[in-house]
N, C-alpha and C. Protein backbone atom coordinates (compact mmCIF):
# COMPACT_ATOMS: atom_id res chain seq x y z
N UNK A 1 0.84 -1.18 0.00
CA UNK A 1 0.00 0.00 0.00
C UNK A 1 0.89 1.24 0.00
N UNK A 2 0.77 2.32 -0.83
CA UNK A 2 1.19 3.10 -0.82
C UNK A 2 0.85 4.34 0.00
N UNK A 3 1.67 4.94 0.83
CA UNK A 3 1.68 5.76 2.06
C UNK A 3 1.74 7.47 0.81
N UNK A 4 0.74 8.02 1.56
CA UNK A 4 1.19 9.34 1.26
C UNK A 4 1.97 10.37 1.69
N UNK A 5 2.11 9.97 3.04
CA UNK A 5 3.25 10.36 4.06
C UNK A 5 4.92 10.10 3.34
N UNK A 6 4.35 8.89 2.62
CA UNK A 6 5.98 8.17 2.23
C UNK A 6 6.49 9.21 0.69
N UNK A 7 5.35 9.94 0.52
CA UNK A 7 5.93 10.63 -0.78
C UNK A 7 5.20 12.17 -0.42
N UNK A 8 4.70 12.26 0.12
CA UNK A 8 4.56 14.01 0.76
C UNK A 8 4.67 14.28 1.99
N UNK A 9 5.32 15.63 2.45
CA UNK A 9 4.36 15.65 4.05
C UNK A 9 3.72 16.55 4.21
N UNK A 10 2.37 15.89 5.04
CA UNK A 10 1.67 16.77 5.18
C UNK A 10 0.86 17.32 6.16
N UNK A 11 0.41 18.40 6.34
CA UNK A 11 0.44 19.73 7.00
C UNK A 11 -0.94 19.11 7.84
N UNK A 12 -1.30 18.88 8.83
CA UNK A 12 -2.71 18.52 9.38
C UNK A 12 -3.34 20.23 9.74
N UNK A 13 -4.85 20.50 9.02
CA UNK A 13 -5.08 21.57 9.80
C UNK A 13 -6.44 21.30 10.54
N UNK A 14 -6.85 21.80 11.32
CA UNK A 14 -8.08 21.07 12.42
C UNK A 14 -9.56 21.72 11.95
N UNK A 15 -9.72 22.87 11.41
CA UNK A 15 -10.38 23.64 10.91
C UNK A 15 -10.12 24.32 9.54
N UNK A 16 -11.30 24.81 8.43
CA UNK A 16 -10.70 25.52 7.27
C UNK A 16 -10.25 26.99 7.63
N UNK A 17 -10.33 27.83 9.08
CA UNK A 17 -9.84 28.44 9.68
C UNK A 17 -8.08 28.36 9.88
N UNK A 18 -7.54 27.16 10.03
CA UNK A 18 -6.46 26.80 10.65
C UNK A 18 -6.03 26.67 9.42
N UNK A 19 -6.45 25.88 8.63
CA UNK A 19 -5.84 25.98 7.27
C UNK A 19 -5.27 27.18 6.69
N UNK A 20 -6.24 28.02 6.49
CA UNK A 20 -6.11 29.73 5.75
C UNK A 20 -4.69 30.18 6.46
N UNK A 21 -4.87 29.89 7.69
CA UNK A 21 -3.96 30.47 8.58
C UNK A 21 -2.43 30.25 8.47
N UNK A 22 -2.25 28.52 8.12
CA UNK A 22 -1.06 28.02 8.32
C UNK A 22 -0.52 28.66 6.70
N UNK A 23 -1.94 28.65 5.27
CA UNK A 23 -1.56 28.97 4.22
C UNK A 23 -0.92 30.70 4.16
N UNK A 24 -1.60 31.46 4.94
CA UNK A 24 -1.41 32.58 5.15
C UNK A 24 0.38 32.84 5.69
N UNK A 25 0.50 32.27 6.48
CA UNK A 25 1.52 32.14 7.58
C UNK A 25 2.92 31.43 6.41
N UNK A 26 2.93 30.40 5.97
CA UNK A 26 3.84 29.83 5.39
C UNK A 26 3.71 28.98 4.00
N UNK A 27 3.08 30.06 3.24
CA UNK A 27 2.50 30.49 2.10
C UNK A 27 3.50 29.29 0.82
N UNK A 28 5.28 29.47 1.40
CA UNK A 28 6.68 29.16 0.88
C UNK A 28 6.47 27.75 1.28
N UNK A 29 6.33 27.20 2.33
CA UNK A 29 6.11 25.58 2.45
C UNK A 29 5.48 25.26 2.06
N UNK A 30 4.11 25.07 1.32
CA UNK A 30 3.26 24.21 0.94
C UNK A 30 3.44 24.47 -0.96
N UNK A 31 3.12 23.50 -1.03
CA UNK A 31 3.44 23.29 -2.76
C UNK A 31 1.94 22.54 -3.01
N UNK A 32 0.98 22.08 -2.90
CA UNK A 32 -0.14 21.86 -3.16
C UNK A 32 -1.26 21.68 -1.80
N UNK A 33 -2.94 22.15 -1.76
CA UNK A 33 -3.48 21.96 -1.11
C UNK A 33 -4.43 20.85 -1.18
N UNK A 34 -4.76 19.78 -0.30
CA UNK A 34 -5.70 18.59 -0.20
C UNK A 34 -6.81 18.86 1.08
N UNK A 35 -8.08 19.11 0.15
CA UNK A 35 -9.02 19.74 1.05
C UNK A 35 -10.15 18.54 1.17
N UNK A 36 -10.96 18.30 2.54
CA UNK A 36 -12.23 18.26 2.27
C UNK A 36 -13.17 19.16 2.06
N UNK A 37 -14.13 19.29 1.65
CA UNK A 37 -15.72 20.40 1.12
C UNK A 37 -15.53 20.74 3.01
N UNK A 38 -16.22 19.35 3.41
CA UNK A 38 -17.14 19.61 5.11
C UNK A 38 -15.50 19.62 5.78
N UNK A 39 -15.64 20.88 6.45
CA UNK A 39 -14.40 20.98 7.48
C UNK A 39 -15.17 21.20 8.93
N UNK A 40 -14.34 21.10 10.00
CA UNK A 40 -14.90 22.34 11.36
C UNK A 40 -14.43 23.94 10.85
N UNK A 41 -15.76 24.33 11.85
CA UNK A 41 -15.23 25.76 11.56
C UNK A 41 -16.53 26.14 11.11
N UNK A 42 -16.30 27.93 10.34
CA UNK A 42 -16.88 28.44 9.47
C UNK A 42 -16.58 28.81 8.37
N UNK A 43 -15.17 28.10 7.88
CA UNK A 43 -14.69 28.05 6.42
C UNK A 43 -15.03 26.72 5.95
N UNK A 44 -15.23 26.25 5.00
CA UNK A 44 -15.38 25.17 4.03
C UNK A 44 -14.01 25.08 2.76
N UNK A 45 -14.58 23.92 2.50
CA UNK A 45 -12.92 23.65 1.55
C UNK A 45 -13.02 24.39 0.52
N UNK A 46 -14.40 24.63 0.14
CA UNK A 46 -14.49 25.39 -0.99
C UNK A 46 -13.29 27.09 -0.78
N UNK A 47 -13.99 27.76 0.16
CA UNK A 47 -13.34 28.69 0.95
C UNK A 47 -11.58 28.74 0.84
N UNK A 48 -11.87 27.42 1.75
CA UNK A 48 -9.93 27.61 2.04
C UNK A 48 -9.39 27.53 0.61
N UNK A 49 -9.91 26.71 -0.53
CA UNK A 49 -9.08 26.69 -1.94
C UNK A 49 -9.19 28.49 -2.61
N UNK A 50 -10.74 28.73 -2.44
CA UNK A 50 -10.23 29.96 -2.93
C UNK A 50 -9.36 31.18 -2.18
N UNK A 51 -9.41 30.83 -0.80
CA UNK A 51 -8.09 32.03 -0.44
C UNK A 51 -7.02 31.57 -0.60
N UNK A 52 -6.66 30.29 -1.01
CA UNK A 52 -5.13 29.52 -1.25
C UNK A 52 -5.15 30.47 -2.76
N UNK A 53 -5.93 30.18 -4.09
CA UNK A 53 -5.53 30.98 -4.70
C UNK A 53 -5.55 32.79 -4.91
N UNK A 54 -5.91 33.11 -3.73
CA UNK A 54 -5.60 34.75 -3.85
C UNK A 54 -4.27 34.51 -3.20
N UNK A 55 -3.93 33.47 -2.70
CA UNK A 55 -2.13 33.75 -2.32
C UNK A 55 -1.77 33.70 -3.38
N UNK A 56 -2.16 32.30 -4.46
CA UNK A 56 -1.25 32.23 -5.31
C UNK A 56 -2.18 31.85 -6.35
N UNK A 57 -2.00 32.23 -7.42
CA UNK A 57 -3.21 32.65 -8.78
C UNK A 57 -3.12 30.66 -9.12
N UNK A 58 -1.83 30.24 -8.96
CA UNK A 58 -1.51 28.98 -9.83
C UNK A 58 -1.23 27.52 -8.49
N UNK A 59 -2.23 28.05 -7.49
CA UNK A 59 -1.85 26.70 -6.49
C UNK A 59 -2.72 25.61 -6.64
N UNK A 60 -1.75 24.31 -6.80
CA UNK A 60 -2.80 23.07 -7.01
C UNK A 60 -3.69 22.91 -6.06
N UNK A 61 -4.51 22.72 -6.33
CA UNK A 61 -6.15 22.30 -5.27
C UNK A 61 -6.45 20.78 -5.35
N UNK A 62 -6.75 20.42 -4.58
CA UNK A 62 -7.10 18.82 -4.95
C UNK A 62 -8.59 19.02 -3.59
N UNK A 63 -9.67 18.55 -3.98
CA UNK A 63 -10.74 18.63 -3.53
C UNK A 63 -11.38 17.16 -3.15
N UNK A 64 -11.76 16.85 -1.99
CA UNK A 64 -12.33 15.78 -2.02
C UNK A 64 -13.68 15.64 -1.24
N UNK A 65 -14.78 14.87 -1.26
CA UNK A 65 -15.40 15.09 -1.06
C UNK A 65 -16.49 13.44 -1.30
N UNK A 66 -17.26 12.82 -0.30
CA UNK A 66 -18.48 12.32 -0.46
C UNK A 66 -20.05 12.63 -0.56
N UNK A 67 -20.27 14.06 -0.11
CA UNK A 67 -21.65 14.35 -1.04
C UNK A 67 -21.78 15.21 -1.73
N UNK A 68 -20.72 16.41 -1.55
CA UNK A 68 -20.46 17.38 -2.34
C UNK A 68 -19.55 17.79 -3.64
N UNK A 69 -18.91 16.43 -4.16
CA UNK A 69 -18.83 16.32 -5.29
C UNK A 69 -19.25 17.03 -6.61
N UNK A 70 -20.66 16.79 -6.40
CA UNK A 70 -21.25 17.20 -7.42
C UNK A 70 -21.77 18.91 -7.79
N UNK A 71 -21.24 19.14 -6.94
CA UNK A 71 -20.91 20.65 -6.74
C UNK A 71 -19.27 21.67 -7.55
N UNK A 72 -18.69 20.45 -7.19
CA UNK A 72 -17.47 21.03 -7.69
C UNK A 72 -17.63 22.14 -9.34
N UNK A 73 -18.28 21.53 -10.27
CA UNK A 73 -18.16 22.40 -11.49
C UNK A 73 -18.60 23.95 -11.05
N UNK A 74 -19.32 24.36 -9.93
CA UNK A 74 -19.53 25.33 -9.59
C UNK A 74 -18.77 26.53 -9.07
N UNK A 75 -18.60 25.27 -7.93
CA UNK A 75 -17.99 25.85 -6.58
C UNK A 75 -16.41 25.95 -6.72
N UNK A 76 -16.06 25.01 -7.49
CA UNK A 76 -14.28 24.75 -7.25
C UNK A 76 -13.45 25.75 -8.23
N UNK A 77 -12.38 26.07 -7.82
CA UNK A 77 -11.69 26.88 -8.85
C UNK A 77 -11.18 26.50 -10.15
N UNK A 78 -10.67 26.99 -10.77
CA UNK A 78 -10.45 26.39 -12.21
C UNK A 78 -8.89 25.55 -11.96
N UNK A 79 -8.88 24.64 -13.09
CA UNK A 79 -7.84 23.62 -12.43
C UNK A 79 -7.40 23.65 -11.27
N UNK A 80 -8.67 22.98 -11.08
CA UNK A 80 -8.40 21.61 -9.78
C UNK A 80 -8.87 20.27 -9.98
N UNK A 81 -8.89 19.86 -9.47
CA UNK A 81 -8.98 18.11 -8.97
C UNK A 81 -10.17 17.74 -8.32
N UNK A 82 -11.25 16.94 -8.63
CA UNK A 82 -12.63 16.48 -7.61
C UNK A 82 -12.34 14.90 -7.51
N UNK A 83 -11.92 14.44 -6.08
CA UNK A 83 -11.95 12.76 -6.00
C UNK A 83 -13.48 12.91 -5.27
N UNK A 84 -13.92 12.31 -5.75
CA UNK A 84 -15.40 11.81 -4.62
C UNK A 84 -14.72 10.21 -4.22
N UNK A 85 -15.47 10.26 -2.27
CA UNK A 85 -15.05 9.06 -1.30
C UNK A 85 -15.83 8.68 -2.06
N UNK A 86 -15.90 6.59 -1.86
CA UNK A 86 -13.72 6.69 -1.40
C UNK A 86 -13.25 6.64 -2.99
N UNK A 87 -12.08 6.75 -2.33
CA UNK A 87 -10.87 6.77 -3.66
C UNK A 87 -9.69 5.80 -2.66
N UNK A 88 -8.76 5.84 -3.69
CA UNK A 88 -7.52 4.83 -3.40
C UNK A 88 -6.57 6.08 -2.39
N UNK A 89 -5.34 5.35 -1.53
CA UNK A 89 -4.67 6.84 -1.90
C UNK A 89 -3.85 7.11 -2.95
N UNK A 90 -3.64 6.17 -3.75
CA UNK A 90 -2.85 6.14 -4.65
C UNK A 90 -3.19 7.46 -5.92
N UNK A 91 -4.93 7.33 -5.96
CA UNK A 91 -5.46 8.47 -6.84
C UNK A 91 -4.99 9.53 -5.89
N UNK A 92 -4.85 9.77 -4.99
CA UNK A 92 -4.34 11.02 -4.10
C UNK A 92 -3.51 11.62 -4.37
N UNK A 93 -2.41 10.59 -4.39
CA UNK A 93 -1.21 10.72 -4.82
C UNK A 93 -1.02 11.26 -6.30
N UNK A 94 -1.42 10.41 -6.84
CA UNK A 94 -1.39 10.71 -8.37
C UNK A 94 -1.62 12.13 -8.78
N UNK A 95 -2.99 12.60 -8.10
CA UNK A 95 -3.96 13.71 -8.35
C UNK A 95 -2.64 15.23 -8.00
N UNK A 96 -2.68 14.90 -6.83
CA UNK A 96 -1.27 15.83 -6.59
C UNK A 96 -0.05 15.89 -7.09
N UNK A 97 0.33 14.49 -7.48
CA UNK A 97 1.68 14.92 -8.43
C UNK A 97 0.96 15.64 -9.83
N UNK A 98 0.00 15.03 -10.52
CA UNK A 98 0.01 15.69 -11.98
C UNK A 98 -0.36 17.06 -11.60
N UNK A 99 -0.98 17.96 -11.01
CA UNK A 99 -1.00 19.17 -10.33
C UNK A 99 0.41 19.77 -10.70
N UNK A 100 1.31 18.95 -9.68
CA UNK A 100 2.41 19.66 -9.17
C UNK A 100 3.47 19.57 -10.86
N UNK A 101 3.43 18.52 -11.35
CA UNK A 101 4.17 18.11 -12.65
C UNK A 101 3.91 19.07 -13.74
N UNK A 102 2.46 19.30 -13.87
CA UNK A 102 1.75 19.72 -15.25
C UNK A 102 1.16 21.25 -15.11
N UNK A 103 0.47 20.97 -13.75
CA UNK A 103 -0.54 22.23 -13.65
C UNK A 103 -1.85 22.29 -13.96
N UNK A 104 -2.03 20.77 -14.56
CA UNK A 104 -3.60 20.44 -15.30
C UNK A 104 -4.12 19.43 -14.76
N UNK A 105 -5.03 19.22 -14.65
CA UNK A 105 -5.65 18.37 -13.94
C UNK A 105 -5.77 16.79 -15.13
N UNK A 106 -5.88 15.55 -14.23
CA UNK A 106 -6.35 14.78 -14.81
C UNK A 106 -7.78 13.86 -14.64
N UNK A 107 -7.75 14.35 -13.71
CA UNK A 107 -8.83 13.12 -12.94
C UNK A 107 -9.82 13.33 -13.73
């Protein structure tokens, strides 16, 4: 099984509050964001992706989600990524490298 830990690390945030924050804060460490839609808080993933890109016009988003999926053509920013649960982590993985490789989405 492939670990995503074993090929990224990554940032735990507890809220889409905490997220914004850590993105805000250390803007230079993170090289792609992996959101759920339903967070705690009063930000949503939708939220935290779009203030990730007012940091940065070109940051990979990877979105995931079990009922809100089907929302994404709306709600999500332009190139990004929608896994609807479950998925492998391997699509995780994947989803974030071609992001980080290309800039285009594949999924």
């Amino acid at each position: 099984m492939l670990s995503l830990k074993a090929v990224f690390e990554p940032a735990i945030a507890a809220s889409g509050e905490e997220a914004v924050t850590l993105l805000k804060g250390r803007t230079g460490n993170y090289r792609a964001l992996v959101t759920d839609i339903s967070l705690r808080g009063r930000i949503d993933g939708w939220e935290v992706a779009k203030q990730a890109r007012e940091i940065d016009p070109q940051f990979p988003i990877v979105y995931m989600s079990g009922a809100s999926a089907d929302d994404w053509a709306f709600k999500g920013v332009p190139n990004s990524i929608m896994l609807s649960k479950p998925f492998a982590p391997a699509q995780l993985v994947t989803a974030v490298s071609n992001l980080l490789n290309t800039g285009t989405p594949t999924a």
